[in-house]
Protein backbone atom coordinates (compact mmCIF):
# COMPACT_ATOMS: atom_id res chain seq x y z
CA UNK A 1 10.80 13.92 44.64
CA UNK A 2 7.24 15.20 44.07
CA UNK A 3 4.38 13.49 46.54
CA UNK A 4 3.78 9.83 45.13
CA UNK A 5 1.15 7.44 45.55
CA UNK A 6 1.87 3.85 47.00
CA UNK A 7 0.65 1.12 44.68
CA UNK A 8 1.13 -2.73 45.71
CA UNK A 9 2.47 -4.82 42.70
CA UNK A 10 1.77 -8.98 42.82
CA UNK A 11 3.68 -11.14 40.47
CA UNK A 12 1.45 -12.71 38.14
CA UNK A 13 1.93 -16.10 35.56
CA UNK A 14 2.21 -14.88 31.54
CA UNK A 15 1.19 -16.51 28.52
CA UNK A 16 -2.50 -18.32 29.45
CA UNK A 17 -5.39 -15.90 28.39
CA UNK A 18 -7.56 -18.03 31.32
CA UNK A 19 -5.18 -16.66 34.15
CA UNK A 20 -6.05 -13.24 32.46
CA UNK A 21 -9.47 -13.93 32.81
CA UNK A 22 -9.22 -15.05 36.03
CA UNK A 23 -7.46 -11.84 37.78
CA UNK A 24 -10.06 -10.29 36.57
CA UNK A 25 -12.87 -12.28 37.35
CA UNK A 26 -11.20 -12.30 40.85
CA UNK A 27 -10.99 -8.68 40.69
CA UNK A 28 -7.71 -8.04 39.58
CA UNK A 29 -6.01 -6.21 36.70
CA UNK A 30 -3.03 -7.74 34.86
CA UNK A 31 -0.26 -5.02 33.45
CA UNK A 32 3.31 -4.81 32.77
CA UNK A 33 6.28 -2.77 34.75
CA UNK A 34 9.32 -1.28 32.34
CA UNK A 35 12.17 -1.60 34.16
CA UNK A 36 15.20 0.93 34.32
CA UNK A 37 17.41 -2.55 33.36
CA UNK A 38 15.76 -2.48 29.95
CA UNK A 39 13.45 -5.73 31.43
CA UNK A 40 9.66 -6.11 32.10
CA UNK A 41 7.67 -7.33 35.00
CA UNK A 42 4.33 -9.14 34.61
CA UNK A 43 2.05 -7.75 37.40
CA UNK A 44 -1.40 -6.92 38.48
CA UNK A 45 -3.37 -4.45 40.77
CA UNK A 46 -6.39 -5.07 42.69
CA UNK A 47 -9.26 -3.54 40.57
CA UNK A 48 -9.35 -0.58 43.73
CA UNK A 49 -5.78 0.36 43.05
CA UNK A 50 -6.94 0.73 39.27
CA UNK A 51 -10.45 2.77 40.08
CA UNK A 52 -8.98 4.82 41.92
CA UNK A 53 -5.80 5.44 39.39
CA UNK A 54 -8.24 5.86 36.55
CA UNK A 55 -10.11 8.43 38.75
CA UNK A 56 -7.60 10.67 39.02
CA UNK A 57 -7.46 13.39 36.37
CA UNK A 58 -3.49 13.54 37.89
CA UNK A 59 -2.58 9.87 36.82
CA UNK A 60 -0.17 10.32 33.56
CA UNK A 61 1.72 12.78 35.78
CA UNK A 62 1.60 11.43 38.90
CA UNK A 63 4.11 9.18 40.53
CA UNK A 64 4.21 5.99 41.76
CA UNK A 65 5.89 4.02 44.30
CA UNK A 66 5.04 0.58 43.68
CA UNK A 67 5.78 -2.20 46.10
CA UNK A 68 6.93 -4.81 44.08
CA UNK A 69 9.06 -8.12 44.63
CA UNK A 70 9.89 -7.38 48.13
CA UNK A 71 11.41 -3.83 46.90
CA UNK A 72 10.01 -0.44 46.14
CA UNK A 73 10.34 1.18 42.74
CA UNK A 74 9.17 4.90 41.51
CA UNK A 75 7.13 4.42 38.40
CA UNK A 76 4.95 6.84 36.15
CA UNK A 77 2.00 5.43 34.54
CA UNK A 78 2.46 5.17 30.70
CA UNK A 79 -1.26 4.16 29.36
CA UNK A 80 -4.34 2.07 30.70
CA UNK A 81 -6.64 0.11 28.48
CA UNK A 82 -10.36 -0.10 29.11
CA UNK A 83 -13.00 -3.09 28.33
CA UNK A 84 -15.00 -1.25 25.72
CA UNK A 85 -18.34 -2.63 26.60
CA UNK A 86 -17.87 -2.47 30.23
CA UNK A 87 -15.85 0.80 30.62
CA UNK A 88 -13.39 -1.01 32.81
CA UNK A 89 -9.61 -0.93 33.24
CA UNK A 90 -8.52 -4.39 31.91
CA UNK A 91 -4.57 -3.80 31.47
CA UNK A 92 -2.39 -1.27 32.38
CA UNK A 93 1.92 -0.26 31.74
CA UNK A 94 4.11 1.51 33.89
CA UNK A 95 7.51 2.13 33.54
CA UNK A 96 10.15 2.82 36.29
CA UNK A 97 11.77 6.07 36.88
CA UNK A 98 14.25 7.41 39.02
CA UNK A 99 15.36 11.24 40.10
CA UNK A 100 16.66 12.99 37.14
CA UNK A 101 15.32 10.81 34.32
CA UNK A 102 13.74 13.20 31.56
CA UNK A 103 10.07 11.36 30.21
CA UNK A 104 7.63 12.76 27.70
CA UNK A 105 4.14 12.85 29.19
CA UNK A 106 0.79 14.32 28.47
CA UNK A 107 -0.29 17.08 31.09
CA UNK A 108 -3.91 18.20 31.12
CA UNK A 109 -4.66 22.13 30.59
CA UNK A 110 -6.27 23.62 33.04
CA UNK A 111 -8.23 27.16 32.57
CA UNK A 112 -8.94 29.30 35.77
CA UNK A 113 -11.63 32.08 36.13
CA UNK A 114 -13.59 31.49 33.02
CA UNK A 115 -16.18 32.77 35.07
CA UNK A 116 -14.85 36.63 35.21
CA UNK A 117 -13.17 36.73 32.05
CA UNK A 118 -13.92 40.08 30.40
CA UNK A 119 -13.94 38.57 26.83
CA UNK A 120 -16.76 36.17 27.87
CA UNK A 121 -18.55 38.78 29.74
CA UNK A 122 -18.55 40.37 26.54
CA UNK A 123 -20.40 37.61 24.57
CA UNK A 124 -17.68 35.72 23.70
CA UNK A 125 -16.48 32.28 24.80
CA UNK A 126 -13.06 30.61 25.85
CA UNK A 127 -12.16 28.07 23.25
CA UNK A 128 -9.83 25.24 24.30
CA UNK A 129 -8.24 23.70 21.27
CA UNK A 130 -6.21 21.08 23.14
CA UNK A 131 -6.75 19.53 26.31
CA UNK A 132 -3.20 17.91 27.10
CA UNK A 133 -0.17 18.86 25.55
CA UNK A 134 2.66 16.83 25.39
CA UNK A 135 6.47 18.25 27.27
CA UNK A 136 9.70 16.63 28.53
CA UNK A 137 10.11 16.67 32.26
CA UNK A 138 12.45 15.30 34.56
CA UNK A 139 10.25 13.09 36.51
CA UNK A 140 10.39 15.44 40.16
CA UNK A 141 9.14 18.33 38.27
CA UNK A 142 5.88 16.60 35.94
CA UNK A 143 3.39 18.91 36.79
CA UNK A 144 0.15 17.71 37.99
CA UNK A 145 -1.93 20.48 34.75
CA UNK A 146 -0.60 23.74 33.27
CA UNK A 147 -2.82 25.99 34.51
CA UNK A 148 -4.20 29.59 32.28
CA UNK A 149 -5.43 32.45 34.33
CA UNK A 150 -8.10 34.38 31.81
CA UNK A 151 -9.26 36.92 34.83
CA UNK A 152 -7.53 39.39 32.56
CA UNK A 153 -8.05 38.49 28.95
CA UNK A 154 -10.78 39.92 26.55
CA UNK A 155 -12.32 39.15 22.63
CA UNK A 156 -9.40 37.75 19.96
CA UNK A 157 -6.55 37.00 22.73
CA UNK A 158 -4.71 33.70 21.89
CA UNK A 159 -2.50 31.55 24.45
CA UNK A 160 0.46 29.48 22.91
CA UNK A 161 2.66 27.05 25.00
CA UNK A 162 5.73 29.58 24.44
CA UNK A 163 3.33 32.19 26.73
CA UNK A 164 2.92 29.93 29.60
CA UNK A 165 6.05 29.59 32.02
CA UNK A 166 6.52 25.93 32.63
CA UNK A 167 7.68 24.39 35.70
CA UNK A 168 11.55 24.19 35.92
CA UNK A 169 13.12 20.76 34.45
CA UNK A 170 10.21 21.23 32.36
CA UNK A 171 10.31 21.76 28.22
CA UNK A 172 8.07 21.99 25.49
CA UNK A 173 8.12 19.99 22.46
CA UNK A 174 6.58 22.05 20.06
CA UNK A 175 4.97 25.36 20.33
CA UNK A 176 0.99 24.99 19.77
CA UNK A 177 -1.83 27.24 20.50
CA UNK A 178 -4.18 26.40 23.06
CA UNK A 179 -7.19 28.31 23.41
CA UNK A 180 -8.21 31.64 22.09
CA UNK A 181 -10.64 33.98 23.01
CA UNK A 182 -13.39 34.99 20.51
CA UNK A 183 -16.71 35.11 19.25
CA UNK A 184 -19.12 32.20 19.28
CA UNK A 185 -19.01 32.38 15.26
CA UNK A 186 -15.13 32.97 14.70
CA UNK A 187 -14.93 30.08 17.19
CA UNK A 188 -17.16 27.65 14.85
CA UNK A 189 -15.28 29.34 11.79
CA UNK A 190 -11.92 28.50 12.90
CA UNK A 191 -12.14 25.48 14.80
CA UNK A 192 -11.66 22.99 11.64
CA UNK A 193 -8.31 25.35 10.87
CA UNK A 194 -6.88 25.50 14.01
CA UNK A 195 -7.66 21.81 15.00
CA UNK A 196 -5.76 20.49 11.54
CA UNK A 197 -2.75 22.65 12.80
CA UNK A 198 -2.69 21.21 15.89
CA UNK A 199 -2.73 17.60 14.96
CA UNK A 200 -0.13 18.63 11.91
CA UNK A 201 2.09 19.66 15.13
CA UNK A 202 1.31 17.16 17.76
CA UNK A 203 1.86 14.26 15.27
CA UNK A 204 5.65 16.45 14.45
CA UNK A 205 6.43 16.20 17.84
CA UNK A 206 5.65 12.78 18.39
CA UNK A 207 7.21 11.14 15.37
CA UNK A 208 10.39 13.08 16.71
CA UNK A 209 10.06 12.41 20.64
CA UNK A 210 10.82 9.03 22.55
CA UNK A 211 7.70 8.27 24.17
CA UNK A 212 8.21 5.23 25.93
CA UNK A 213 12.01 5.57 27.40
CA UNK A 214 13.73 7.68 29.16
CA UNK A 215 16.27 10.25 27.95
CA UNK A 216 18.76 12.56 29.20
C-alpha cells in the first residue's frame, strides 16, 4: 500500500444537533466512516486532525489509517464540509478501503516548469482549463497529482488526459483537455468554449461513474 496517514477515530452519540455543537465547541469535528460491510460509523476528529487534513493539497488521494473502535481501518477521504462564515471544517465522510478496491477520485493537475516554457517565453501563457480530473484507481496506486512537464512545449500545443501516462491500476474516465498553450487573446477567446466542453464531459462521466462505492 501507498504511505498513509494515521488518523484517531472517537465514537460519537447521533441524532442531537447540541452534541454537534458541542464537539465542536470542544474542538472537535463530527463525520461519518463508510464501511466495507455496507454500514456507517458516527465519528469525530480533533479539529488538528481536520486542519491539518484540509491543509493538504494531497487529501482526496491520500490514505488513511484510522484508529477506530479498538481496530485499524484504511480509509480515503470522500468530501469535507466547511462553516461558510468561519471557513472551518464542520463535518467530514470517509469511506473504508482495502488493497485492490477500484474508487473514483479527483486528483489535482499539476504543471512543472512554467517558468522555461518556450511558448511562454514567447508571449504566450499556459492555460489550465481544469484543475482536478476525475479517474478510477485501485486505492495503492491513487496518485498524489498528475503532473505536465511544459520545459518542451511552445504557442498552440494542447495536453489531453489520453497524452499523459497514468500511474498503473490507474484509468481515465473520459478524455478531456487540460491546458493549452496560446496567446493571451486566443486564451480569453476560447476559454468560454473550451470550459462548456469540459463541464459537458465531466458531468458525462459522472452521471455514468459510481462515486461513492467501490467497484471492481
Amino acid at each position: 500500500m501507498k504511505p498513509y496517514t494515521t488518523l484517531n477515530a472517537e465514537k460519537r452519540e447521533v441524532g442531537k444537533k447540541s452534541t454537534i455543537k458541542q464537539l465542536l465547541k470542544n474542538n472537535f469535528v463530527p463525520g461519518v466512516i463508510y464501511l466495507k460491510n455496507g454500514k456507517s460509523a458516527s465519528v469525530s476528529l480533533t479539529s488538528k486532525e481536520m486542519t491539518a487534513i484540509v491543509n493538504d493539497p494531497s487529501a482526496l488521494t491520500r490514505l488513511y489509517e484510522v484508529n477506530y473502535d479498538g481496530k485499524k481501518i484504511m480509509c480515503i477521504l470522500k468530501e469535507v464540509q466547511f462553516n461558510p462564515a468561519l471557513d472551518l471544517p464542520r463535518s467530514f465522510d470517509l469511506m473504508e478501503v482495502e488493497k485492490g478496491d477500484i474508487v473514483k477520485v479527483n486528483v489535482p493537475i499539476r504543471v512543472l516548469n512554467k517558468e522555461i516554457c518556450p511558448g511562454v517565453k514567447n508571449g504566450g501563457d499556459v492555460y489550465v482549463l481544469t484543475y482536478n480530473v476525475n479517474l478510477k484507481c485501485e486505492v495503492e496506486n491513487i496518485p498524489y497529482a498528475i503532473e505536465i512537464d511544459v520545459k518542451n512545449c511552445d504557442m498552440g500545443q494542447k495536453f489531453f488526459l489520453s497524452d499523459i501516462e497514468l500511474p498503473k491500476g490507474c484509468k481515465m474516465i473520459n478524455n478531456i483537455i487540460l491546458l493549452r498553450i496560446a496567446g493571451r487573446r486566443v486564451i480569453k477567446e476560447t476559454a468560454t468554449a473550451d470550459a462548456t466542453a469540459t463541464a459537458d464531459a465531466t458531468a458525462t462521466a459522472d452521471a455514468t461513474a459510481t462515486a461513492t462505492t467501490p467497484a471492481k
